[in-house]
C-alpha atoms as a PDB file:
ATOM      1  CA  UNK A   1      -2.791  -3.876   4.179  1.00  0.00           C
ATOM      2  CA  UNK A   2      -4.464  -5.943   1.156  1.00  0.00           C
ATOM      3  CA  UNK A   3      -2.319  -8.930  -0.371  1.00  0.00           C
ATOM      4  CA  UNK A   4      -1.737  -6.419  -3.818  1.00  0.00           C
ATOM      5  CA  UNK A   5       0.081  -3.656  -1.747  1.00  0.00           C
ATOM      6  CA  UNK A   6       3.703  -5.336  -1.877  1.00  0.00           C
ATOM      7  CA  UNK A   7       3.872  -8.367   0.462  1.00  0.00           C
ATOM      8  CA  UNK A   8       2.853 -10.883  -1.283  1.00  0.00           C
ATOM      9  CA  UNK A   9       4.461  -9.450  -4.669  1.00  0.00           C
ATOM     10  CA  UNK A  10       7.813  -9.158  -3.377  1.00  0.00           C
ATOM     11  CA  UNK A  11       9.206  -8.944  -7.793  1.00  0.00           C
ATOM     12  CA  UNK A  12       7.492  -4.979  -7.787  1.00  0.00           C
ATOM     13  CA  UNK A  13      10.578  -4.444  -4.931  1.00  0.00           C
ATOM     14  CA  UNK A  14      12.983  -5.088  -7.660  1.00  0.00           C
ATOM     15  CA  UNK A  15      11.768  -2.374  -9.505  1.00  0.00           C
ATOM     16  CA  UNK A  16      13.829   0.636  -8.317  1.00  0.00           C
ATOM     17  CA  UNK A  17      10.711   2.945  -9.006  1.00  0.00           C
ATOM     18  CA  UNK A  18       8.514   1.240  -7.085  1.00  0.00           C
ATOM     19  CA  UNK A  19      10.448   1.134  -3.917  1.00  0.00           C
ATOM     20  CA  UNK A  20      10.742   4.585  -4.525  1.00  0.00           C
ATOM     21  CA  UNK A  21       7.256   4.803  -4.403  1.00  0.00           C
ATOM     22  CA  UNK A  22       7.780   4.347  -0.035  1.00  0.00           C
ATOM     23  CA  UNK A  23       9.806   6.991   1.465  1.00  0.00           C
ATOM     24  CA  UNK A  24      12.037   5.133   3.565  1.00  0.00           C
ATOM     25  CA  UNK A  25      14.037   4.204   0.495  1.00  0.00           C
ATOM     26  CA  UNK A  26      15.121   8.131   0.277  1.00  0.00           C
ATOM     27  CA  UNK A  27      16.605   7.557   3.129  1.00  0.00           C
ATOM     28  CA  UNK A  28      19.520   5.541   2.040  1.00  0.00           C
ATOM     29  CA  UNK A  29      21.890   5.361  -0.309  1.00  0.00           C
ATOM     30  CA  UNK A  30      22.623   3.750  -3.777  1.00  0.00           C
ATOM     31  CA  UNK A  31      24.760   0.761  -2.539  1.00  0.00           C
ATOM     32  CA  UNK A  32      21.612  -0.349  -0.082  1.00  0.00           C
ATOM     33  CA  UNK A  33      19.519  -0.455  -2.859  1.00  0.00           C
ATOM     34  CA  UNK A  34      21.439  -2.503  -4.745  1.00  0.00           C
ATOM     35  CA  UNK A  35      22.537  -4.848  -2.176  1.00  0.00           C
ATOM     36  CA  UNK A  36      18.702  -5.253  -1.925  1.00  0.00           C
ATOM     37  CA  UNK A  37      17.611  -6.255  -4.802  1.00  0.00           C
ATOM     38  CA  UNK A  38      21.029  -8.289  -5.654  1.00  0.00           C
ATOM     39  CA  UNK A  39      19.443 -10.255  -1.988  1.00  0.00           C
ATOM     40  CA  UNK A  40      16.071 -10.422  -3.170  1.00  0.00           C
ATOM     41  CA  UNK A  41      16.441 -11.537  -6.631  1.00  0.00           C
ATOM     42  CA  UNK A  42      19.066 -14.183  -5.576  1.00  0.00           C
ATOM     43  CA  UNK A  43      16.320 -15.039  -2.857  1.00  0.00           C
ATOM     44  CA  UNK A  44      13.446 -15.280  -5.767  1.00  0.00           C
ATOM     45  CA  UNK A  45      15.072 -17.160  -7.736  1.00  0.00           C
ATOM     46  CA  UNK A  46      16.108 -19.852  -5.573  1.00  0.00           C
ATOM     47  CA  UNK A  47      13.246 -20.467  -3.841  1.00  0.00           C
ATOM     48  CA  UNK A  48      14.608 -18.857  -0.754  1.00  0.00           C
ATOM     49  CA  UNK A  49      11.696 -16.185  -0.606  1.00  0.00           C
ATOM     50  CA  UNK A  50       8.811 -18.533  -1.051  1.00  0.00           C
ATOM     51  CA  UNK A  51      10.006 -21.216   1.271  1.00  0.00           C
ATOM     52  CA  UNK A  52      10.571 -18.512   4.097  1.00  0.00           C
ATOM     53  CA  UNK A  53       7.731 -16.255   3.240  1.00  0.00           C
ATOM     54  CA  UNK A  54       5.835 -17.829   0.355  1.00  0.00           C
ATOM     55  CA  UNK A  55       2.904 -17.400   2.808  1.00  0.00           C
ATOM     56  CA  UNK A  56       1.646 -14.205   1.989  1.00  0.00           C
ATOM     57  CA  UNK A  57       1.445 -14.864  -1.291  1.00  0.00           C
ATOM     58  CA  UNK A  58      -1.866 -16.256  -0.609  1.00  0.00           C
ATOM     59  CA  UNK A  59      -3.066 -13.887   2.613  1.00  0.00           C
ATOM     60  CA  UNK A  60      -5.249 -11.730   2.023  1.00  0.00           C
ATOM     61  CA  UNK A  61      -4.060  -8.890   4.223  1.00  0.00           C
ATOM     62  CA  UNK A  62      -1.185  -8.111   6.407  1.00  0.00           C
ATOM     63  CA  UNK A  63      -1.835  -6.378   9.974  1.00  0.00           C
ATOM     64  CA  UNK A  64       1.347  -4.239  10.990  1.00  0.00           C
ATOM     65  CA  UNK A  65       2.751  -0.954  12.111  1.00  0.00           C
ATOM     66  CA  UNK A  66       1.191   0.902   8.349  1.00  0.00           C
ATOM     67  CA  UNK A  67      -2.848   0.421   7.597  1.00  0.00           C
ATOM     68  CA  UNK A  68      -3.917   1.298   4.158  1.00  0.00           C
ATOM     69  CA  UNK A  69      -7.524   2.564   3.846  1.00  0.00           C
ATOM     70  CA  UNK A  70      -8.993   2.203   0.797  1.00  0.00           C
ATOM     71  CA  UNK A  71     -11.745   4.359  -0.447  1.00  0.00           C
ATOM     72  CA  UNK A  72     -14.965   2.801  -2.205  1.00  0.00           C
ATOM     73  CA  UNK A  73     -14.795   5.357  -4.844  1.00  0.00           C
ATOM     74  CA  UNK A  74     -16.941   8.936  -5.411  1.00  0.00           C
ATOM     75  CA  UNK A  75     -20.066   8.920  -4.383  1.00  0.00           C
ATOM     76  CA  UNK A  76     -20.001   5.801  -2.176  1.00  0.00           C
ATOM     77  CA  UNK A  77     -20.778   7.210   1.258  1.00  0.00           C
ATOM     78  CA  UNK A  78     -23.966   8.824  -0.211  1.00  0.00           C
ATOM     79  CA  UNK A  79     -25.129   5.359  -1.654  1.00  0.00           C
ATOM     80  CA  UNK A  80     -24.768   4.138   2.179  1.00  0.00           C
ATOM     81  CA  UNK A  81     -26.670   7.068   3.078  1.00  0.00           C
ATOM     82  CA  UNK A  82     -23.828   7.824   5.163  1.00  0.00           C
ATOM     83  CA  UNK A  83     -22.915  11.204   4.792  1.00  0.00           C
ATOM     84  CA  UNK A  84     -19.167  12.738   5.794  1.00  0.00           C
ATOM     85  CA  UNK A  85     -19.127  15.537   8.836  1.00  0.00           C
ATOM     86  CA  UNK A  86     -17.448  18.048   6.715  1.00  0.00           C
ATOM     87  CA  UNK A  87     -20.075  17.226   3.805  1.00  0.00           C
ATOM     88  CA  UNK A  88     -22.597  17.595   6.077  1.00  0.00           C
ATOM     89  CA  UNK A  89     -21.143  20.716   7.587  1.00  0.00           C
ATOM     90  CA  UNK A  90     -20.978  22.233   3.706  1.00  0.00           C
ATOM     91  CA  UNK A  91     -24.461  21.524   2.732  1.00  0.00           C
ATOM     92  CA  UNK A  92     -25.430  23.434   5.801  1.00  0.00           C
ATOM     93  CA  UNK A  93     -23.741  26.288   5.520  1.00  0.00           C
ATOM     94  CA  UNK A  94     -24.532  26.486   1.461  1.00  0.00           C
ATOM     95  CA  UNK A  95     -28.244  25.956   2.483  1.00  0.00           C
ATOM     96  CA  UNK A  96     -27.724  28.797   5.070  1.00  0.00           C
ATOM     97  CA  UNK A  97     -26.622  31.304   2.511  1.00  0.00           C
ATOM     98  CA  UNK A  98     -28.989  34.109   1.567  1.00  0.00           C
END
């Protein structure tokens, strides 16, 4: 999971939207969010967070139990002349057509 996902930018947790944003947070109520972010704030601004974890701040990626793909954008795979199964699979049949 690249650095710009969350873990090494633990402020965007504070923002209730963004947690929102992962689905686990539906999963529990008001008072845990706000015992959260009261922890994490405190934790921020005291140094707390950076001296336990202040590592990832500067990793690049973070291996665990969630992987994030990113796509190159449109159009990539055919500028790697790589072309996807089910594109593949399309152009066939649309060439096939009478």
């Amino acid at each position: 999971m690249p650095r710009w996902c969350r873990f090494g930018r633990p402020e965007r947790l504070l923002d209730p939207g963004a947690r929102l944003a992962n689905s686990a947070w539906s999963f529990v109520g008001q008072e845990v969010h706000d015992r959260f972010a009261e922890r994490l704030g405190r934790d921020l601004d005291d140094g707390t967070w950076d001296a336990r974890y202040g590592h990832f701040r500067e990793q690049p990626f973070f291996e665990s139990s969630l992987v994030m793909l990113v796509s190159p954008g449109p159009g990539a795979w055919f500028s790697l002349g790589i072309m996807p199964e089910s594109t593949a699979q399309a152009s066939e049949k649309t060439a096939r057509r009478p």
